[in-house]
C-alpha atoms as a PDB file:
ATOM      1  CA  UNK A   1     -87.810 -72.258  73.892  1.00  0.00           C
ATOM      2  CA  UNK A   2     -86.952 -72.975  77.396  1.00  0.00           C
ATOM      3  CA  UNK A   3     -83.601 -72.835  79.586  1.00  0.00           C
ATOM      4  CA  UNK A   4     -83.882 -75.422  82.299  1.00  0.00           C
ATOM      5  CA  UNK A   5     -81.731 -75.621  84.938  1.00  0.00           C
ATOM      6  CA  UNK A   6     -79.196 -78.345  84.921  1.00  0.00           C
ATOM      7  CA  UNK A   7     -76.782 -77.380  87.558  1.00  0.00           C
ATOM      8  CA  UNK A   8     -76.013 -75.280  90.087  1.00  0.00           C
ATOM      9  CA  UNK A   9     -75.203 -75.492  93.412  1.00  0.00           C
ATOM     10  CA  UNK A  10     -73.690 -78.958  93.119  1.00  0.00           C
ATOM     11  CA  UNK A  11     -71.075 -81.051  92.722  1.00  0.00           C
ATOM     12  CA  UNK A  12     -69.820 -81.742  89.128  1.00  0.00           C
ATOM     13  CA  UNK A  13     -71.201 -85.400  88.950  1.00  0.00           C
ATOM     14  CA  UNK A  14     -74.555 -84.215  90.107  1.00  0.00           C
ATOM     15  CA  UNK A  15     -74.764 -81.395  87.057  1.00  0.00           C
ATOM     16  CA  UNK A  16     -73.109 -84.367  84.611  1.00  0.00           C
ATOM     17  CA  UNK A  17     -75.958 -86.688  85.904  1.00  0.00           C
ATOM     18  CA  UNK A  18     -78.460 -83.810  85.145  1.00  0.00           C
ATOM     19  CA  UNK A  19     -76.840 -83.174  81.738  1.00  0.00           C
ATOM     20  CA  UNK A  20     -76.746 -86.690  80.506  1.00  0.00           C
ATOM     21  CA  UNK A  21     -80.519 -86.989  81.765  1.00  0.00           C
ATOM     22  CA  UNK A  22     -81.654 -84.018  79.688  1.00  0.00           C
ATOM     23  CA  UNK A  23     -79.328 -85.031  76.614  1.00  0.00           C
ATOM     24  CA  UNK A  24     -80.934 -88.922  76.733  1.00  0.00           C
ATOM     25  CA  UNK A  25     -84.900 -86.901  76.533  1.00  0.00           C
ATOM     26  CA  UNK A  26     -84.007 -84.845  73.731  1.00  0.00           C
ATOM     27  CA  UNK A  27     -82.308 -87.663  71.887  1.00  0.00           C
ATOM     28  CA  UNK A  28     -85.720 -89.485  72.783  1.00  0.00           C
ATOM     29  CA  UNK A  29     -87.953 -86.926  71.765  1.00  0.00           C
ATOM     30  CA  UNK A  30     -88.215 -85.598  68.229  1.00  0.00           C
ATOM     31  CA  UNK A  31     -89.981 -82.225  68.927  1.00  0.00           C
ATOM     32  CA  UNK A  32     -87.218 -81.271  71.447  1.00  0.00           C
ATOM     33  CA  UNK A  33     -83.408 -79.351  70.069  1.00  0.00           C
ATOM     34  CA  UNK A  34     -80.470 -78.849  71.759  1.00  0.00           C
ATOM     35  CA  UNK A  35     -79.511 -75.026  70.977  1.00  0.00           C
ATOM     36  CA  UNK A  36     -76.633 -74.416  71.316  1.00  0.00           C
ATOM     37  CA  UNK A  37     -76.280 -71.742  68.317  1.00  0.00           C
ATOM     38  CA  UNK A  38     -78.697 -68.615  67.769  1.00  0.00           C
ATOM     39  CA  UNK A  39     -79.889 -69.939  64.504  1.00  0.00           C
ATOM     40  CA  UNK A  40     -81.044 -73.192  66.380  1.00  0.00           C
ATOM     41  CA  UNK A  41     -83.550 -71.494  67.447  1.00  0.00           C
ATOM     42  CA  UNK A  42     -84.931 -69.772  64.279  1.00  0.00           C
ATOM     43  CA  UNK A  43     -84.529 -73.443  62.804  1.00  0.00           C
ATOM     44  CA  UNK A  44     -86.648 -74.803  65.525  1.00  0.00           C
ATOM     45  CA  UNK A  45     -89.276 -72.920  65.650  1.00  0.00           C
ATOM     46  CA  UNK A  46     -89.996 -73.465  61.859  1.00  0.00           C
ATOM     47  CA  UNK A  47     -89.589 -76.881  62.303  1.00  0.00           C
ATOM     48  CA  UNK A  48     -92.601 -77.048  65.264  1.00  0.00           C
ATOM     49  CA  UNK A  49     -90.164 -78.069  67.662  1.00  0.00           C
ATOM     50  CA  UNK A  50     -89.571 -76.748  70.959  1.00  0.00           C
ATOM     51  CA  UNK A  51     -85.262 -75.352  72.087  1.00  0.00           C
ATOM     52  CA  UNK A  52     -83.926 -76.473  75.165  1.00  0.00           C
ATOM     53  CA  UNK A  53     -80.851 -73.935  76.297  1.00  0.00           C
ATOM     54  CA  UNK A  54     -78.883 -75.531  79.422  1.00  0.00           C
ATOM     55  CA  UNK A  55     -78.070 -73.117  82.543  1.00  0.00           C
ATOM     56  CA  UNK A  56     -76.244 -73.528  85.411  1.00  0.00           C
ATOM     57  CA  UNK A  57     -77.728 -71.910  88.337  1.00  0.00           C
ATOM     58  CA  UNK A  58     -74.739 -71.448  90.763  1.00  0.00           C
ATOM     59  CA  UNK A  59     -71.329 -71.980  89.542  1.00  0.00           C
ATOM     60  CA  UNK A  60     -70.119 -74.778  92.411  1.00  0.00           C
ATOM     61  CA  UNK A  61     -69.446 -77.500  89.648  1.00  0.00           C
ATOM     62  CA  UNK A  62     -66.725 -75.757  88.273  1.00  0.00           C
ATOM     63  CA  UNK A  63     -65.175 -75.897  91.696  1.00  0.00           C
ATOM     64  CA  UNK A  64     -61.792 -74.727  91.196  1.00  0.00           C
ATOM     65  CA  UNK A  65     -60.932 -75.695  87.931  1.00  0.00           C
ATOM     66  CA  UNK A  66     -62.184 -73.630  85.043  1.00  0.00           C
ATOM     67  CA  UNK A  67     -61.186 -76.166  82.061  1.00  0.00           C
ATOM     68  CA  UNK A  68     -64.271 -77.430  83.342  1.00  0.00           C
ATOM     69  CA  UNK A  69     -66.149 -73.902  81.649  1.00  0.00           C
ATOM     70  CA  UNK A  70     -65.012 -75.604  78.654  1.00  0.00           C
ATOM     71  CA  UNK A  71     -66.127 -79.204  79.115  1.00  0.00           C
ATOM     72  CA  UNK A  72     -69.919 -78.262  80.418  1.00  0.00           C
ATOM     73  CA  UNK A  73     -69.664 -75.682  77.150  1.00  0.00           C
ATOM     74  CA  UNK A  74     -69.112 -78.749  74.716  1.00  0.00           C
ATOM     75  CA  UNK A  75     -72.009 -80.502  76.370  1.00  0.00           C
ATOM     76  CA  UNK A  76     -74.162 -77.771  75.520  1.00  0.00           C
ATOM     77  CA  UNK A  77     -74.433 -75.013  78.270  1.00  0.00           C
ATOM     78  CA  UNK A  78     -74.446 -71.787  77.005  1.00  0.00           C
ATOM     79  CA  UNK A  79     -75.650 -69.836  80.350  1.00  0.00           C
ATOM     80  CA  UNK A  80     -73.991 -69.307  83.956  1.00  0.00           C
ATOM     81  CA  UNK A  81     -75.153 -68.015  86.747  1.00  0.00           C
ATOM     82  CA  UNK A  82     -71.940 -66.751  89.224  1.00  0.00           C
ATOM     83  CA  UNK A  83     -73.993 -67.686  92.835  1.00  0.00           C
ATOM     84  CA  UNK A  84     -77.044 -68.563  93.877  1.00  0.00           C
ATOM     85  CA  UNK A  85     -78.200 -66.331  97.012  1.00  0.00           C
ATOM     86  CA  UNK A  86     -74.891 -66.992  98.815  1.00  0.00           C
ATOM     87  CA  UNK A  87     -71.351 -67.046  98.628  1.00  0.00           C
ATOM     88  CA  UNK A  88     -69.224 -69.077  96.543  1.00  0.00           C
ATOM     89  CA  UNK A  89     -65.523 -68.778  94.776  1.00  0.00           C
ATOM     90  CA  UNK A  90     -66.395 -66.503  92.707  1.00  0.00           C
ATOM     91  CA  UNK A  91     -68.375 -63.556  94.944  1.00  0.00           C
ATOM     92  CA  UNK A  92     -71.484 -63.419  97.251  1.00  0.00           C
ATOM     93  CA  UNK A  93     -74.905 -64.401  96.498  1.00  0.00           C
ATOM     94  CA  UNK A  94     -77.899 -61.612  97.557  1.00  0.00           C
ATOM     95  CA  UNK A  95     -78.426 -62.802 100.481  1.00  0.00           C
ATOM     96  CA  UNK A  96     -75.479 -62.220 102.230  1.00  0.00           C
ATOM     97  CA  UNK A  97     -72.881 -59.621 102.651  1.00  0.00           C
ATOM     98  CA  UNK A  98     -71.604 -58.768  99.549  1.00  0.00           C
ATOM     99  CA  UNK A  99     -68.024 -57.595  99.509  1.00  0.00           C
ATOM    100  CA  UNK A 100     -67.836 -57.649  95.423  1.00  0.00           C
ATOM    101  CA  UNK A 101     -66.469 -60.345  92.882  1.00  0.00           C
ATOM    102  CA  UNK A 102     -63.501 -62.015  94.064  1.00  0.00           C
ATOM    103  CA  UNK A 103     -59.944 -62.582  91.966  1.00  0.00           C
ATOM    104  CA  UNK A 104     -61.250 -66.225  91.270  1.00  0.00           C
ATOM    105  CA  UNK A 105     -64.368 -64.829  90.002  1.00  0.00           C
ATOM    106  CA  UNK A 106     -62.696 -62.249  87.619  1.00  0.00           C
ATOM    107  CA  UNK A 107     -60.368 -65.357  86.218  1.00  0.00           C
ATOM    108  CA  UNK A 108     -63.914 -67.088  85.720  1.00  0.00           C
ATOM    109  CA  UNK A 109     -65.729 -64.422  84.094  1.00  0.00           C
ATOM    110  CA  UNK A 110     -62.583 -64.185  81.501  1.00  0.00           C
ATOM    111  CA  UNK A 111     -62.801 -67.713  80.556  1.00  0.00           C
ATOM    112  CA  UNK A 112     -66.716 -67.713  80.435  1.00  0.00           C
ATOM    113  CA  UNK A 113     -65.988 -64.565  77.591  1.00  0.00           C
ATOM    114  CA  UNK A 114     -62.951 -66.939  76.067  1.00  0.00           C
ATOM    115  CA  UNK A 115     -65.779 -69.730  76.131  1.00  0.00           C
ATOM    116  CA  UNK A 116     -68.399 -67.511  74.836  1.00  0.00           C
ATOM    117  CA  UNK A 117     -70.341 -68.435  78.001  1.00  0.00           C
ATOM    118  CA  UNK A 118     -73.005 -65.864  79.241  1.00  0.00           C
ATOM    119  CA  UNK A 119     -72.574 -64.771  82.620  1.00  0.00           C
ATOM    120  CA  UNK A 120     -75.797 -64.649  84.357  1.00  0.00           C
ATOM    121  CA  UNK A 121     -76.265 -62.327  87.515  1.00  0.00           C
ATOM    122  CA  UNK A 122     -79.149 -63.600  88.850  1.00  0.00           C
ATOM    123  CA  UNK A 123     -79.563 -64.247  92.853  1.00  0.00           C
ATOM    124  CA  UNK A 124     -76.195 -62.251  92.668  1.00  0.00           C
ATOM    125  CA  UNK A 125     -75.083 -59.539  95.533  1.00  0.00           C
ATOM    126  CA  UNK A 126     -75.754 -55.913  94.074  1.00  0.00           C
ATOM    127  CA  UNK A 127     -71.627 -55.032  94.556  1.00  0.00           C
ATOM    128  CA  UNK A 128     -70.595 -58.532  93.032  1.00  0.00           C
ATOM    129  CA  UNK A 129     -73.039 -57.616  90.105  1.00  0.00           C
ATOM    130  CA  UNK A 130     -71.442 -53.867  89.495  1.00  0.00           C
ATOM    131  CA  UNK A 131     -67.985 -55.395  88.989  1.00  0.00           C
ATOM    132  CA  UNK A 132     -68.776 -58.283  87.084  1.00  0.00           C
ATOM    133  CA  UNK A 133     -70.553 -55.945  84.592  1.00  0.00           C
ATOM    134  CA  UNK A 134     -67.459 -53.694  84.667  1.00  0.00           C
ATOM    135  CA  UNK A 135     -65.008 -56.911  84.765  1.00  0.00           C
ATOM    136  CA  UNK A 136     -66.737 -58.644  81.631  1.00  0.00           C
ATOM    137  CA  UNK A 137     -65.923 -58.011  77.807  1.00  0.00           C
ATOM    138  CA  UNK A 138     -69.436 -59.577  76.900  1.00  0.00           C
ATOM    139  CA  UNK A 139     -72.722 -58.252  77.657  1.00  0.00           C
ATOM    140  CA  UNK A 140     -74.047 -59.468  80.989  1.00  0.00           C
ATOM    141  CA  UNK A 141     -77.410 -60.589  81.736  1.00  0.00           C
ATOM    142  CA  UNK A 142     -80.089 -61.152  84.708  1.00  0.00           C
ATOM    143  CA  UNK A 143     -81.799 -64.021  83.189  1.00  0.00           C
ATOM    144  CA  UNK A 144     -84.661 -63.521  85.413  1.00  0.00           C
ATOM    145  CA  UNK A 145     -84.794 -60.941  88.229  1.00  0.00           C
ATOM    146  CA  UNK A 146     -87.653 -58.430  88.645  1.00  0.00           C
ATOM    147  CA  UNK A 147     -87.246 -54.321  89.479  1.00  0.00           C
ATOM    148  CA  UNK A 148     -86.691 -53.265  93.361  1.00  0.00           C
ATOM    149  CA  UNK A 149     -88.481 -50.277  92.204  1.00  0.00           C
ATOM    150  CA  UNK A 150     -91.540 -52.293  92.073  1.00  0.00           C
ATOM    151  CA  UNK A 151     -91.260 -54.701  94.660  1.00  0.00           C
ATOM    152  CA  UNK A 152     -88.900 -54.251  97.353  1.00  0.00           C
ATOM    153  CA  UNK A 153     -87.576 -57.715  98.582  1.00  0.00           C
ATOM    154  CA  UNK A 154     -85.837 -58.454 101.974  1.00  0.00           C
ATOM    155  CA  UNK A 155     -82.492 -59.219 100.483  1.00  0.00           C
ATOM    156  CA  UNK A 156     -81.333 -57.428  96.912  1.00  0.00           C
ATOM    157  CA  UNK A 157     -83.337 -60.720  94.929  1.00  0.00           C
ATOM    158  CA  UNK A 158     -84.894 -58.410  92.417  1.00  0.00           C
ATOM    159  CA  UNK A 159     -82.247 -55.637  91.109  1.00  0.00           C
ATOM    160  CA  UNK A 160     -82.387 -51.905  91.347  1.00  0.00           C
ATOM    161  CA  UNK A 161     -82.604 -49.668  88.887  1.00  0.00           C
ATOM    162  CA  UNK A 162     -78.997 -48.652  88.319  1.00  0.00           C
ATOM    163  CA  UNK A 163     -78.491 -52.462  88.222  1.00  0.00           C
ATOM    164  CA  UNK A 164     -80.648 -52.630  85.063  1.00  0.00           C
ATOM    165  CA  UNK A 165     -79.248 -49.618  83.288  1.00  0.00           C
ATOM    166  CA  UNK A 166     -75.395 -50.919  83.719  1.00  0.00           C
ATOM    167  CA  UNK A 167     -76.581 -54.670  82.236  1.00  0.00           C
ATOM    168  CA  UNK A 168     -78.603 -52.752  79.534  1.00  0.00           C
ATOM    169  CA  UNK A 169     -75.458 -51.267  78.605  1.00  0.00           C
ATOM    170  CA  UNK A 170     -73.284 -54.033  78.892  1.00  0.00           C
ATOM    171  CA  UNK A 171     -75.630 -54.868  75.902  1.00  0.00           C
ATOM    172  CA  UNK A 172     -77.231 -57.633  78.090  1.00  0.00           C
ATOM    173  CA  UNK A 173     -80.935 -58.271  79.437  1.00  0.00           C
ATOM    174  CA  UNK A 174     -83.074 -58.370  82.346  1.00  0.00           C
ATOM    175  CA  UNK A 175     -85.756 -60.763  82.091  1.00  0.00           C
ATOM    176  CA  UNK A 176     -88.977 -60.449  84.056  1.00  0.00           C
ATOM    177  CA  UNK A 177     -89.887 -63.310  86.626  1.00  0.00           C
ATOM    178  CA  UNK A 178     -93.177 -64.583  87.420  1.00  0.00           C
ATOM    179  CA  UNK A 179     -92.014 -66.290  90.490  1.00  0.00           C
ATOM    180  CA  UNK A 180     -94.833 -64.527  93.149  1.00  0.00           C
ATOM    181  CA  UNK A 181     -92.551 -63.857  95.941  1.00  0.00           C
ATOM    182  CA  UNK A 182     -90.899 -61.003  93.583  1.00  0.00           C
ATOM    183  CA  UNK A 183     -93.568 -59.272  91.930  1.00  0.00           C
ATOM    184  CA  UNK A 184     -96.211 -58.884  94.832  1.00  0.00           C
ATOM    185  CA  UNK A 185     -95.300 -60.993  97.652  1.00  0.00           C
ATOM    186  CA  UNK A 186     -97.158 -64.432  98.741  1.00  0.00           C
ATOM    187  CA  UNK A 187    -100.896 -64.098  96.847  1.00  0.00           C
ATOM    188  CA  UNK A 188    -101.175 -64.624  93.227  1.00  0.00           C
ATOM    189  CA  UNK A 189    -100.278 -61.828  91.302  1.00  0.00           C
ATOM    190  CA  UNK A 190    -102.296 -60.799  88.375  1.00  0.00           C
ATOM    191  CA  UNK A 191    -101.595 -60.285  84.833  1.00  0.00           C
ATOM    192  CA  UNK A 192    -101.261 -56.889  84.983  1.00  0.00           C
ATOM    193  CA  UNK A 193     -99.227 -56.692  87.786  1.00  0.00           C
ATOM    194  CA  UNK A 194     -96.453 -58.724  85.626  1.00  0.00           C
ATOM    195  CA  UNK A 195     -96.620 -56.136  83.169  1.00  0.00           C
ATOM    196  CA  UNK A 196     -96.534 -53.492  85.331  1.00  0.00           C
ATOM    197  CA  UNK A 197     -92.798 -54.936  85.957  1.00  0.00           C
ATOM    198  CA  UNK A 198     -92.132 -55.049  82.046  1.00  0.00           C
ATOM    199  CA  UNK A 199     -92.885 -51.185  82.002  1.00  0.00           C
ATOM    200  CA  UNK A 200     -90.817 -50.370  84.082  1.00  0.00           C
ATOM    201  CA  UNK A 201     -87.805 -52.801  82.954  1.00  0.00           C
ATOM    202  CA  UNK A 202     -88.338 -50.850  79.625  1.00  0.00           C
ATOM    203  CA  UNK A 203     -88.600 -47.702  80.882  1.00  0.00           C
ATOM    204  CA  UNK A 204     -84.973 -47.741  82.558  1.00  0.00           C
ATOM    205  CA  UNK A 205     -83.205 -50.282  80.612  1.00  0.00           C
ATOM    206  CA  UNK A 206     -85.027 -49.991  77.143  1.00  0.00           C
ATOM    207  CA  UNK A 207     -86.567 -52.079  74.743  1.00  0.00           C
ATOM    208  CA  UNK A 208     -83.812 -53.558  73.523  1.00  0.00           C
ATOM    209  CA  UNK A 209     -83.092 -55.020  76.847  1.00  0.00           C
ATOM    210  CA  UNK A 210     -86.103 -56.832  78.394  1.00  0.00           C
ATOM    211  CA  UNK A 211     -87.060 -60.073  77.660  1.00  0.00           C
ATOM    212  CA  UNK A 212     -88.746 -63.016  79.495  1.00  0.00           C
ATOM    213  CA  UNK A 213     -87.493 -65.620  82.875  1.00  0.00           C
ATOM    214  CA  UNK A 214     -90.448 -66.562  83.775  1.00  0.00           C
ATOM    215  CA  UNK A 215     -88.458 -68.937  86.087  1.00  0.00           C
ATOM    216  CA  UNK A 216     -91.778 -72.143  86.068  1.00  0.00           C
ATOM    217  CA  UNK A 217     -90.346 -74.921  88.369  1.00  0.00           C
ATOM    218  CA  UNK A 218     -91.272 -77.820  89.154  1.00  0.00           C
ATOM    219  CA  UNK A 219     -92.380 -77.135  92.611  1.00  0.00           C
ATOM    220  CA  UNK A 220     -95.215 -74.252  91.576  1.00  0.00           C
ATOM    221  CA  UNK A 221     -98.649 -75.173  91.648  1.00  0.00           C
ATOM    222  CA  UNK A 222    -100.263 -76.522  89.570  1.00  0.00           C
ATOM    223  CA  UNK A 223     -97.315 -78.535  88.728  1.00  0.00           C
ATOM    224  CA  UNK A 224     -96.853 -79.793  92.179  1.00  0.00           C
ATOM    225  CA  UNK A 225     -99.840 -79.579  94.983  1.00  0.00           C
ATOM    226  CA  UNK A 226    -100.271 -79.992  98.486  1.00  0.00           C
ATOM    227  CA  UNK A 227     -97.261 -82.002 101.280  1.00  0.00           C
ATOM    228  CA  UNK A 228     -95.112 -82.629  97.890  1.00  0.00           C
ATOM    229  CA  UNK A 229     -94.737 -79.049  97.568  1.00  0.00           C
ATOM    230  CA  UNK A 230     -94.556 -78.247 100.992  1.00  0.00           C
ATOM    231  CA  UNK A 231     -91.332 -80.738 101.214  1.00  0.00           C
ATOM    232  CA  UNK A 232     -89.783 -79.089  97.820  1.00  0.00           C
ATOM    233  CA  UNK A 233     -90.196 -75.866  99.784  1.00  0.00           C
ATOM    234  CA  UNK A 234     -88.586 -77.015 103.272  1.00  0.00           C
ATOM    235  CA  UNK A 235     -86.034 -78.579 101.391  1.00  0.00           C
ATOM    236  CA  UNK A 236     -84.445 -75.384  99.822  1.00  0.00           C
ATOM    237  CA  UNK A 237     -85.053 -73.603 102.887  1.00  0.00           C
ATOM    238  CA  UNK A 238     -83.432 -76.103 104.920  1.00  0.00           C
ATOM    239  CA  UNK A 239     -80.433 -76.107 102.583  1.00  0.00           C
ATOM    240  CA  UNK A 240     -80.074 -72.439 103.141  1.00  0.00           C
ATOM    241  CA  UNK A 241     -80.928 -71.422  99.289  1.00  0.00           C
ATOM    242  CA  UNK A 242     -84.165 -69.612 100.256  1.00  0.00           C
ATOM    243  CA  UNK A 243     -84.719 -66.877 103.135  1.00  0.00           C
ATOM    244  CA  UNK A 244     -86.737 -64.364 103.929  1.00  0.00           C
ATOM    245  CA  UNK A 245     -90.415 -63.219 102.704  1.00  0.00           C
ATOM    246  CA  UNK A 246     -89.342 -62.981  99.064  1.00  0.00           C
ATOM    247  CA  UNK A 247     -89.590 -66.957  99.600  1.00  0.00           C
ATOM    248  CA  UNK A 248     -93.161 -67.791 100.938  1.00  0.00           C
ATOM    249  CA  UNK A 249     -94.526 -70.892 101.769  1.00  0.00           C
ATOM    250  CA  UNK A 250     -96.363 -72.729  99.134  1.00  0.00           C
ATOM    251  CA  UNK A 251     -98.765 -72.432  97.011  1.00  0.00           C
ATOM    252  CA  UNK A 252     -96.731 -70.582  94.520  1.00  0.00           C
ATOM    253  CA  UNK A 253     -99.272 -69.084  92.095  1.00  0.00           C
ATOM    254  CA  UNK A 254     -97.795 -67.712  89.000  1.00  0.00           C
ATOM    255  CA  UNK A 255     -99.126 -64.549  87.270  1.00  0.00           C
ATOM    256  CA  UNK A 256    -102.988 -65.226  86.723  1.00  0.00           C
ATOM    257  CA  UNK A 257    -103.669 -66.150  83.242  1.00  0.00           C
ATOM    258  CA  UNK A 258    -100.015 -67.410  82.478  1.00  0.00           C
ATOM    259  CA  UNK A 259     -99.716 -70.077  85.707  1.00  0.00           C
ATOM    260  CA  UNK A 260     -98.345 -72.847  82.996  1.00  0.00           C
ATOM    261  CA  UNK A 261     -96.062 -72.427  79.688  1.00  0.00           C
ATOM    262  CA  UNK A 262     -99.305 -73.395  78.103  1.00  0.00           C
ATOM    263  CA  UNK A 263    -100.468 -69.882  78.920  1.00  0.00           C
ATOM    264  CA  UNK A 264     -97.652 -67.405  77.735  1.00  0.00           C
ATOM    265  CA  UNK A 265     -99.398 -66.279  74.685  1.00  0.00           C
ATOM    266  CA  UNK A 266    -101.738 -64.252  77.124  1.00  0.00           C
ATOM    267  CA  UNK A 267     -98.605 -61.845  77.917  1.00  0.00           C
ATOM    268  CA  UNK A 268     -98.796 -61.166  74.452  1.00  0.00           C
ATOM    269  CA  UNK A 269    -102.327 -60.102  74.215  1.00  0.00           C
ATOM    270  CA  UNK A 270    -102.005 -58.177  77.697  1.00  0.00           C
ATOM    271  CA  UNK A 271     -98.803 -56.358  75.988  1.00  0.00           C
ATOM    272  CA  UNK A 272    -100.479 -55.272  72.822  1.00  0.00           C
ATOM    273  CA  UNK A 273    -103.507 -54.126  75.364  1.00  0.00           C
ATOM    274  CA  UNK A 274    -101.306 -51.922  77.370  1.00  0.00           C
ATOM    275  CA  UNK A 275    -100.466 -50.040  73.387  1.00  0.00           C
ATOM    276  CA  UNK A 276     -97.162 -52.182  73.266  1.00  0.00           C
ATOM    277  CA  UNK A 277     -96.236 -52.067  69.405  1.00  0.00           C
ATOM    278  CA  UNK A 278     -95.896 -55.400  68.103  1.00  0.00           C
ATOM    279  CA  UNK A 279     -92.669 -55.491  66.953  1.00  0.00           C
ATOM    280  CA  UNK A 280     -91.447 -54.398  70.616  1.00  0.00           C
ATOM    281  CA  UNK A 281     -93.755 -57.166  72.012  1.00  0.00           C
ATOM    282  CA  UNK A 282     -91.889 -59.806  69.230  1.00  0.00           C
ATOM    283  CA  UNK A 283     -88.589 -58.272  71.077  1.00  0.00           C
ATOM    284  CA  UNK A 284     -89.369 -58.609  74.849  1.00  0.00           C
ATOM    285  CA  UNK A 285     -90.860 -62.314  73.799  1.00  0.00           C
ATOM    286  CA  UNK A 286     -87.845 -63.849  72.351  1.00  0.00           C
ATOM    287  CA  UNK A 287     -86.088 -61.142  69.645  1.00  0.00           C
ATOM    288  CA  UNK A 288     -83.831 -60.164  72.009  1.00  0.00           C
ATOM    289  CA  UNK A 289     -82.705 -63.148  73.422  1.00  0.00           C
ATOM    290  CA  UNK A 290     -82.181 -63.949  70.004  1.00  0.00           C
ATOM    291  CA  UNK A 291     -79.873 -60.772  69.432  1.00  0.00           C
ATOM    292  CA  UNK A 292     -77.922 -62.108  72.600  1.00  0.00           C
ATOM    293  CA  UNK A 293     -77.446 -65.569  71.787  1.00  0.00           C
ATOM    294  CA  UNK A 294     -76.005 -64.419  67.763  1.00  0.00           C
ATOM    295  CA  UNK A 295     -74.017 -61.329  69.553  1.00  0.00           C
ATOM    296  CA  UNK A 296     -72.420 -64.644  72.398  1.00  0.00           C
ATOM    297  CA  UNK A 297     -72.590 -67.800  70.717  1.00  0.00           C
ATOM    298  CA  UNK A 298     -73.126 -66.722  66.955  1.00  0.00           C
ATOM    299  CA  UNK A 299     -75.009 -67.822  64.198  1.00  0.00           C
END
């Protein structure tokens, strides 16, 4: 399964561009799915087939207008992320000063619920985060954000742990990035190192309540190499998305051993080597995603 992003800190005919791309490859391609239900997945994976979940990483194509919730819902989004790193009209992003979610951002959260729309606090200010978990009727999740505890970053990108407790009981997830800037800084991380952030996701939140965001892009190395990663770099920075250390310079190495989706099954073996049962591993790789999805979107 994968979630890629296809909108977020654009205008609404930028994300519909994005949409109508992804929806022409999966027409295109028969081992791809659009899920859009919880049992879409179960069915694909039987099938041999891969499900493709649409986000939006930043709420700015809604605007002002949240019929629009609705429309990108019928086109198959089932994830939002409220800001990405700074402020919009619905609170502040974790890189600036977060003064909490704003009235607009209450109004959005209802309709998301309404919608049965998960409301992603990712890249979200730690005060803006606390109230939409108290605002929302529906669990709340950080689709991928690492622990503080482990790896303090500049601004609040990775969550602390009272952060992961309140989504845990919202009923929602944290799931573990292997983006390098928020696990161990610049270098490649190892292995190990990643897990070492699962522990401790499960030892505050619980079981139940950990799962996977890798977060690959298309700008990490392998994928990308050299000036053409360089300029995908400059380019957020220069758009004021990225600051600070927590955003390094390329190369971006991710975990060694899983550095491609090829890979992932190695977090499996390093899981059941660190005395992980396997029916908690089955959770943190997809089973509770799975419970979120039929608990939000159903069956």
């Amino acid at each position: 399964m994968v979630t890629p992003t296809v909108g977020g800190f654009h205008p609404m005919a930028d994300t519909l561009a994005v949409i109508g791309r992804w929806l022409d490859l999966i027409r295109d391609r028969p081992d791809l799915v659009l899920v859009e239900r919880a049992s879409q997945v179960v069915d694909a994976k039987q099938a041999g087939k891969t499900g493709v979940v649409f986000h939006l990483q930043g709420a700015e194509a809604v605007g002002d207008n949240l019929n629009l919730i609705d429309v990108v819902k019928r086109l198959g989004v089932g994830i939002i992320q409220l800001t990405y790193n700074v402020e919009n009209r619905l609170g502040y992003g974790c890189q600036t000063e977060d003064k909490g979610l704003k009235p607009f951002g209450r109004a959005f959260i209802d309709r998301c619920n309404q919608a049965k729309v998960i409301v992603d606090c990712s890249h979200t200010g730690y005060r803006t985060t606390m109230d939409t978990i108290e605002h929302s009727d529906r669990p709340v999740i950080f689709s991928h954000a690492n622990p503080m505890a482990l790896w303090h970053t500049q601004s609040a990108r990775n969550v602390e742990d009272d952060q992961i407790r309140a989504i845990a009981e919202s009923g929602g997830l944290t799931g573990v990035t292997g983006f390098p800037g928020f696990i161990s800084g610049p270098k490649q991380p190892s292995l190990q190192r990643f897990i070492e952030h699962i522990d401790h996701l499960v030892e505050v939140g619980g079981i139940d309540h950990v799962a996977l965001g890798v977060d690959y892009y298309l700008g990490q190395w392998p994928v990308v190499e050299g000036e053409a990663a360089q300029a995908e770099w400059q380019s957020m920075v220069d758009g004021g998305h990225w600051q600070g250390p927590e955003y390094p310079a390329p190369p971006h190495k991710y975990p060694a051993g899983i550095e491609t989706p090829q890979t992932l099954p190695a977090i499996t073996a390093g899981l059941l080597d660190r005395g992980y049962l396997s029916e908690d591993v089955q959770k943190i790789m997809g089973l509770n995603l799975l419970r979120l999805y039929r608990d939000i979107w159903g069956d």
